[in-house]
C-alpha atoms as a PDB file:
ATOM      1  CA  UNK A   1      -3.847 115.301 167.997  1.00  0.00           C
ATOM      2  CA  UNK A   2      -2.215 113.075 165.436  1.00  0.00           C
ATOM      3  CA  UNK A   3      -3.829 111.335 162.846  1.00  0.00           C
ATOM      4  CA  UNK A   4      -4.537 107.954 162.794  1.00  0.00           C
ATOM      5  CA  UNK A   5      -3.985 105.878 159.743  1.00  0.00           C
ATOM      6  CA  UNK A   6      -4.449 102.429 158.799  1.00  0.00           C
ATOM      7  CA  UNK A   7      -3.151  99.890 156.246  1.00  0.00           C
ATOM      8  CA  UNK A   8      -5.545  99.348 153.664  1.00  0.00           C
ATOM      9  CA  UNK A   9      -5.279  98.035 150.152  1.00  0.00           C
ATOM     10  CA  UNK A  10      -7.741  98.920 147.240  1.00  0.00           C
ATOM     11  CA  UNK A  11      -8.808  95.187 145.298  1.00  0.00           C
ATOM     12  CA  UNK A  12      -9.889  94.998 141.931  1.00  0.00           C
ATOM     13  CA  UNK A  13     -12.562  91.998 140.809  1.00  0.00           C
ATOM     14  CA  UNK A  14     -14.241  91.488 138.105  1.00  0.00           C
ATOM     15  CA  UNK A  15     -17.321  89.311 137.477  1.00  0.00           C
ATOM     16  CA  UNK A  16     -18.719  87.790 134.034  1.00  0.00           C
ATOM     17  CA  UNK A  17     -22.281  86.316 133.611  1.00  0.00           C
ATOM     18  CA  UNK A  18     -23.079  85.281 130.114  1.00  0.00           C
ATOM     19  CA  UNK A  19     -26.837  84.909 129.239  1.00  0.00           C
ATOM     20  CA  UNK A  20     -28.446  83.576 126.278  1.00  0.00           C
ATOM     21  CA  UNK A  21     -32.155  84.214 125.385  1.00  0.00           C
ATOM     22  CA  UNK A  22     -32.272  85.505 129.246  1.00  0.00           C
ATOM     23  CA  UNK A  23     -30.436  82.320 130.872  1.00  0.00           C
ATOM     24  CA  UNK A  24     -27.430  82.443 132.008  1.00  0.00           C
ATOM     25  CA  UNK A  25     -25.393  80.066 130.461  1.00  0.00           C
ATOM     26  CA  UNK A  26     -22.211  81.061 132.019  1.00  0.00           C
ATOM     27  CA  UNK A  27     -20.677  82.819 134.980  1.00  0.00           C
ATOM     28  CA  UNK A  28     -16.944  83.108 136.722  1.00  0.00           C
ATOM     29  CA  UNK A  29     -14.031  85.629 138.059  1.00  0.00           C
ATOM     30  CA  UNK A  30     -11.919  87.299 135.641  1.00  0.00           C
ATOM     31  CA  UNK A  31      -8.342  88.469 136.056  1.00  0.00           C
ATOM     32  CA  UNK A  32      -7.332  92.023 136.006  1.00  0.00           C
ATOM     33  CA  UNK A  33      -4.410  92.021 134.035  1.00  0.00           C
ATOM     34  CA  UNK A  34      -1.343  94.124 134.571  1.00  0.00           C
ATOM     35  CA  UNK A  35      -1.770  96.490 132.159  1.00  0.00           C
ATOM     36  CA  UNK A  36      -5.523  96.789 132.885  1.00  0.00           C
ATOM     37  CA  UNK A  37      -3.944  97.895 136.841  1.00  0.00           C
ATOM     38  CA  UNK A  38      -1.698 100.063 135.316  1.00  0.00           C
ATOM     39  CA  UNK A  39      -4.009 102.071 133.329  1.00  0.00           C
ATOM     40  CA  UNK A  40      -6.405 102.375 136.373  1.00  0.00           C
ATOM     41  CA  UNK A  41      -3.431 103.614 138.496  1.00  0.00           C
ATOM     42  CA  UNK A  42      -2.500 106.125 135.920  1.00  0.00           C
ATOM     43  CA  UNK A  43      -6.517 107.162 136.031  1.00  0.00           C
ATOM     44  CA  UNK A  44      -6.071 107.733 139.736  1.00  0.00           C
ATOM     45  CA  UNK A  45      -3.333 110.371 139.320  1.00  0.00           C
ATOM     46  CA  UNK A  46      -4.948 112.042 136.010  1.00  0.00           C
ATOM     47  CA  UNK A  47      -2.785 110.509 133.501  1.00  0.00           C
ATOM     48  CA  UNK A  48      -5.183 108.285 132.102  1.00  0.00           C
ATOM     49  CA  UNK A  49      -9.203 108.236 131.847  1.00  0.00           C
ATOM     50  CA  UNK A  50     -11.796 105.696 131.619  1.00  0.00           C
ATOM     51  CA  UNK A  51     -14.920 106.667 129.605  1.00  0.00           C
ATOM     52  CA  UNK A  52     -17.734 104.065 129.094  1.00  0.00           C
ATOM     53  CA  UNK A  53     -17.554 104.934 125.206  1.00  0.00           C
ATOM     54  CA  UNK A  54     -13.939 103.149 125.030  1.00  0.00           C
ATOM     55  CA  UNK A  55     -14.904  99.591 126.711  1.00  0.00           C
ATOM     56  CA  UNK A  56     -14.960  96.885 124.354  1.00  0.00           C
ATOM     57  CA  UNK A  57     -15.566  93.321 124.656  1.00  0.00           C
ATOM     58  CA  UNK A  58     -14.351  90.317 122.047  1.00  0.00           C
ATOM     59  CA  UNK A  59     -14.835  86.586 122.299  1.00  0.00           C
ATOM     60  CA  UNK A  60     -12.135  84.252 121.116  1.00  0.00           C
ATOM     61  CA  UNK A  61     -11.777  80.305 121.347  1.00  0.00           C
ATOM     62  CA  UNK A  62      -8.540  80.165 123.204  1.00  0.00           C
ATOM     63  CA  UNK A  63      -7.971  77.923 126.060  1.00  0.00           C
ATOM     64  CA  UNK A  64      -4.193  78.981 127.219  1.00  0.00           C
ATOM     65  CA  UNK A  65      -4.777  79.242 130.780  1.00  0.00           C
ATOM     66  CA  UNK A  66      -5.210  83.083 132.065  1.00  0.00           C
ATOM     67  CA  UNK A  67      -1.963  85.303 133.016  1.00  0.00           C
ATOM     68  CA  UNK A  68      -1.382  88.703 134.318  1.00  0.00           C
ATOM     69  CA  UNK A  69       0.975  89.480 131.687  1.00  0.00           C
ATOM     70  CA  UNK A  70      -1.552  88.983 129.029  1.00  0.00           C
ATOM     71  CA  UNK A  71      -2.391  91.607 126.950  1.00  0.00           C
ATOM     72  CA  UNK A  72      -4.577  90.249 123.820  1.00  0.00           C
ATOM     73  CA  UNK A  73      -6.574  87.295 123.821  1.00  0.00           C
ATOM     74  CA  UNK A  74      -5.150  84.278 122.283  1.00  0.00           C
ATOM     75  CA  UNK A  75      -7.189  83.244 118.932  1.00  0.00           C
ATOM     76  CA  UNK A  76      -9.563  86.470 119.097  1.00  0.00           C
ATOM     77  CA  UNK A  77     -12.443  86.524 116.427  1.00  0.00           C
ATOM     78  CA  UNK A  78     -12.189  90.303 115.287  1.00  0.00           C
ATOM     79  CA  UNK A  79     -16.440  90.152 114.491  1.00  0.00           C
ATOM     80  CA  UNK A  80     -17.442  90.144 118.059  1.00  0.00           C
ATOM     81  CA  UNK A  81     -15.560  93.361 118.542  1.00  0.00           C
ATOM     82  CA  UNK A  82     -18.394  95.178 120.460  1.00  0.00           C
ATOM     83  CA  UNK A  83     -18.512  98.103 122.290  1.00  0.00           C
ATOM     84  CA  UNK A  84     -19.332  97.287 126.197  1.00  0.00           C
ATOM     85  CA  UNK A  85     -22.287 100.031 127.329  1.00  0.00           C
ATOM     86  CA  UNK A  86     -22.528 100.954 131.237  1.00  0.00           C
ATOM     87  CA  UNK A  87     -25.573  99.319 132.715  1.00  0.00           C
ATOM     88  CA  UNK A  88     -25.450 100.357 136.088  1.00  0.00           C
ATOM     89  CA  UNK A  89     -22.632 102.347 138.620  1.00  0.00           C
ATOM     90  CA  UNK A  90     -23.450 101.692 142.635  1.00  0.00           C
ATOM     91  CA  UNK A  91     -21.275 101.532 145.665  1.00  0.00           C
ATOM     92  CA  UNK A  92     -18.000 101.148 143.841  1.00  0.00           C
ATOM     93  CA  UNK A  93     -18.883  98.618 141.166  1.00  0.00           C
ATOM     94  CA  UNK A  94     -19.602  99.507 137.470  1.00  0.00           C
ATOM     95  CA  UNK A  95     -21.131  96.815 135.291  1.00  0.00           C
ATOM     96  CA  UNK A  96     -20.359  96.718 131.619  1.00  0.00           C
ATOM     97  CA  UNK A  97     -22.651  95.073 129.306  1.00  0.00           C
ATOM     98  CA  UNK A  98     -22.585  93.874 125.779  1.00  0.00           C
ATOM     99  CA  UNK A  99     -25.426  92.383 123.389  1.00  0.00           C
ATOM    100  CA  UNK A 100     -24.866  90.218 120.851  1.00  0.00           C
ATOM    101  CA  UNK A 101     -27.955  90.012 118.146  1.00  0.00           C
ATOM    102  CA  UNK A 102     -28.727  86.469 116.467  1.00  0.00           C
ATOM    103  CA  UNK A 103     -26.334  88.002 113.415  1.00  0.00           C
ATOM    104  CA  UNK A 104     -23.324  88.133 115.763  1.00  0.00           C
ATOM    105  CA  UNK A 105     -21.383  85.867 117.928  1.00  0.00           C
ATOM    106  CA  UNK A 106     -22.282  82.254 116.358  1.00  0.00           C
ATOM    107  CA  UNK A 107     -20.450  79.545 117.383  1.00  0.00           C
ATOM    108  CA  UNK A 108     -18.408  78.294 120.661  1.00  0.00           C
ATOM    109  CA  UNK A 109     -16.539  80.597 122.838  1.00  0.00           C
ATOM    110  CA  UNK A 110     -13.806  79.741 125.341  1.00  0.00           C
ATOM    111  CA  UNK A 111     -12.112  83.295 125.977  1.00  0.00           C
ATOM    112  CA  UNK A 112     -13.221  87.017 127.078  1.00  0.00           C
ATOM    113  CA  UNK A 113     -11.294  89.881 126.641  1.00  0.00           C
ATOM    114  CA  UNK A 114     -12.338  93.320 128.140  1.00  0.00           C
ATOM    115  CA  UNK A 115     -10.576  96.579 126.423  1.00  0.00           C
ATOM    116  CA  UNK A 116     -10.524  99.730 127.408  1.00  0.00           C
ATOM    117  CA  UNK A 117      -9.012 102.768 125.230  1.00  0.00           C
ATOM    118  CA  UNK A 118     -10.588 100.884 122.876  1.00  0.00           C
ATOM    119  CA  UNK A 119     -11.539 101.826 118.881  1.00  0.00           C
ATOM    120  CA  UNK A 120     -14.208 100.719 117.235  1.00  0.00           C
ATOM    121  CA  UNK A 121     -11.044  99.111 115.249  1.00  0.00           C
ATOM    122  CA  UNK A 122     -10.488  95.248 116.822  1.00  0.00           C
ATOM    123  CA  UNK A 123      -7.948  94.890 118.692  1.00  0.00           C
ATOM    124  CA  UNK A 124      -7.088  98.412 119.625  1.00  0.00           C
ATOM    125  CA  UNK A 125      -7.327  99.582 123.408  1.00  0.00           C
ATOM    126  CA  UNK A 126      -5.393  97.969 126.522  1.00  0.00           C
ATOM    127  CA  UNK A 127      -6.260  94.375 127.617  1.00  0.00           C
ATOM    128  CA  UNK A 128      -8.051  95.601 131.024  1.00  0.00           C
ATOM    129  CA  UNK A 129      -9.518  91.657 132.131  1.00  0.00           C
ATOM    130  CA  UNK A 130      -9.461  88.093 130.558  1.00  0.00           C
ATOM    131  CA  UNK A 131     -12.025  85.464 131.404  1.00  0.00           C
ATOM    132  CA  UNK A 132     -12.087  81.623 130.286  1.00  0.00           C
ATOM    133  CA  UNK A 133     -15.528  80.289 130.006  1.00  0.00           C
ATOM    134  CA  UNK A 134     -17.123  77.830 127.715  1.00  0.00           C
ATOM    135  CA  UNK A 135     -20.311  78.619 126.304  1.00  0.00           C
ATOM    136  CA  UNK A 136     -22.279  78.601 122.437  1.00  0.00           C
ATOM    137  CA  UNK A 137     -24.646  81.002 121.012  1.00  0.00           C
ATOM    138  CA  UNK A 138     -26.720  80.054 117.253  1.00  0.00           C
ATOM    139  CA  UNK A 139     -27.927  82.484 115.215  1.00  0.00           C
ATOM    140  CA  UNK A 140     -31.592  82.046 116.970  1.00  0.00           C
ATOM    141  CA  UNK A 141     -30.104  83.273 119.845  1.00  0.00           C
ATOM    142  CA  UNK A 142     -29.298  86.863 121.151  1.00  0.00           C
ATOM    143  CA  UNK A 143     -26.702  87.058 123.840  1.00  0.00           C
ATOM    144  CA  UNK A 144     -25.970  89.493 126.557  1.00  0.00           C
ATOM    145  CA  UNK A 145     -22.414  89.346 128.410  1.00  0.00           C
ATOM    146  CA  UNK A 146     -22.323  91.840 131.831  1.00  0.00           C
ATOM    147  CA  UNK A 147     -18.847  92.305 133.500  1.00  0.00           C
ATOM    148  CA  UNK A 148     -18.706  93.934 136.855  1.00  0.00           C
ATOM    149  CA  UNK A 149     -15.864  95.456 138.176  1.00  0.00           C
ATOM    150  CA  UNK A 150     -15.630  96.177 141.603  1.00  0.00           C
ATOM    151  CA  UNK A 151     -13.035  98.095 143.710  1.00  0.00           C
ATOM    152  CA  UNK A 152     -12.478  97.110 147.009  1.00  0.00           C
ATOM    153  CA  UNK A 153     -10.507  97.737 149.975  1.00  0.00           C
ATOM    154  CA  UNK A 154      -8.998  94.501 151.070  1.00  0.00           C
END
């Protein structure tokens, strides 16, 4: 008997809820970037690997709309380079979460970068998924941002 195969396509989504002092504040879709795809196809075949140590997040307070072909955010602040932990893997989702402590992160924030291959070096790493979002955190605040990515067949 032959095999039967069907047409299927693997999706990629990721999720951003912002909360400050445990409300959120802020929630939307990012957009996997191209070069965030091409380093999870190049995981798939063993060229590339993901490990929850390289994940990074950084805030910026750009407002250029969000493209595919981005690969930095566009007016990054370099001191909210911080390294995104793994909170929680279930049925082919991994969510990605990074705290911000009253010291860190003060001010207005418009743009969210998430690097992986990342350095504890700003900057470094491959632009994986951008977000714009408008939210403000004061130094009596603590802040938590969780990014889900999910993989899908579509």
């Amino acid at each position: 008997m032959d095999a039967v195969y069907t047409n299927s396509s693997i999706g990629v989504r990721g999720d951003v809820t912002i909360r400050v002092d445990d409300v959120i504040v802020a929630e939307g879709r990012n957009l996997v970037v191209t070069a965030g795809l091409n380093q999870l196809a190049s995981a798939l075949i063993g060229a590339d690997t993901f490990s929850a140590s390289t994940w990074y997040l950084e805030l910026g307070t750009g407002s250029t709309a969000v493209n595919a072909s981005d690969t930095a955010l566009v007016t990054p602040d370099t001191a909210t380079w911080r390294v995104a932990t793994v909170a929680e893997v279930s049925s082919a989702t991994t969510t990605l979460e990074t705290f911000y402590p009253t010291s860190v992160a003060n001010g207005s924030w418009t743009e969210l970068g998430l690097f992986t291959g990342a350095t504890a070096t700003a900057g470094s790493g491959t632009l994986f998924a951008r977000i714009l979002t408008s939210w403000s955190k004061t130094s009596s605040q603590t802040a938590t941002v969780s990014w889900t990515v999910t993989l899908s067949t579509t």
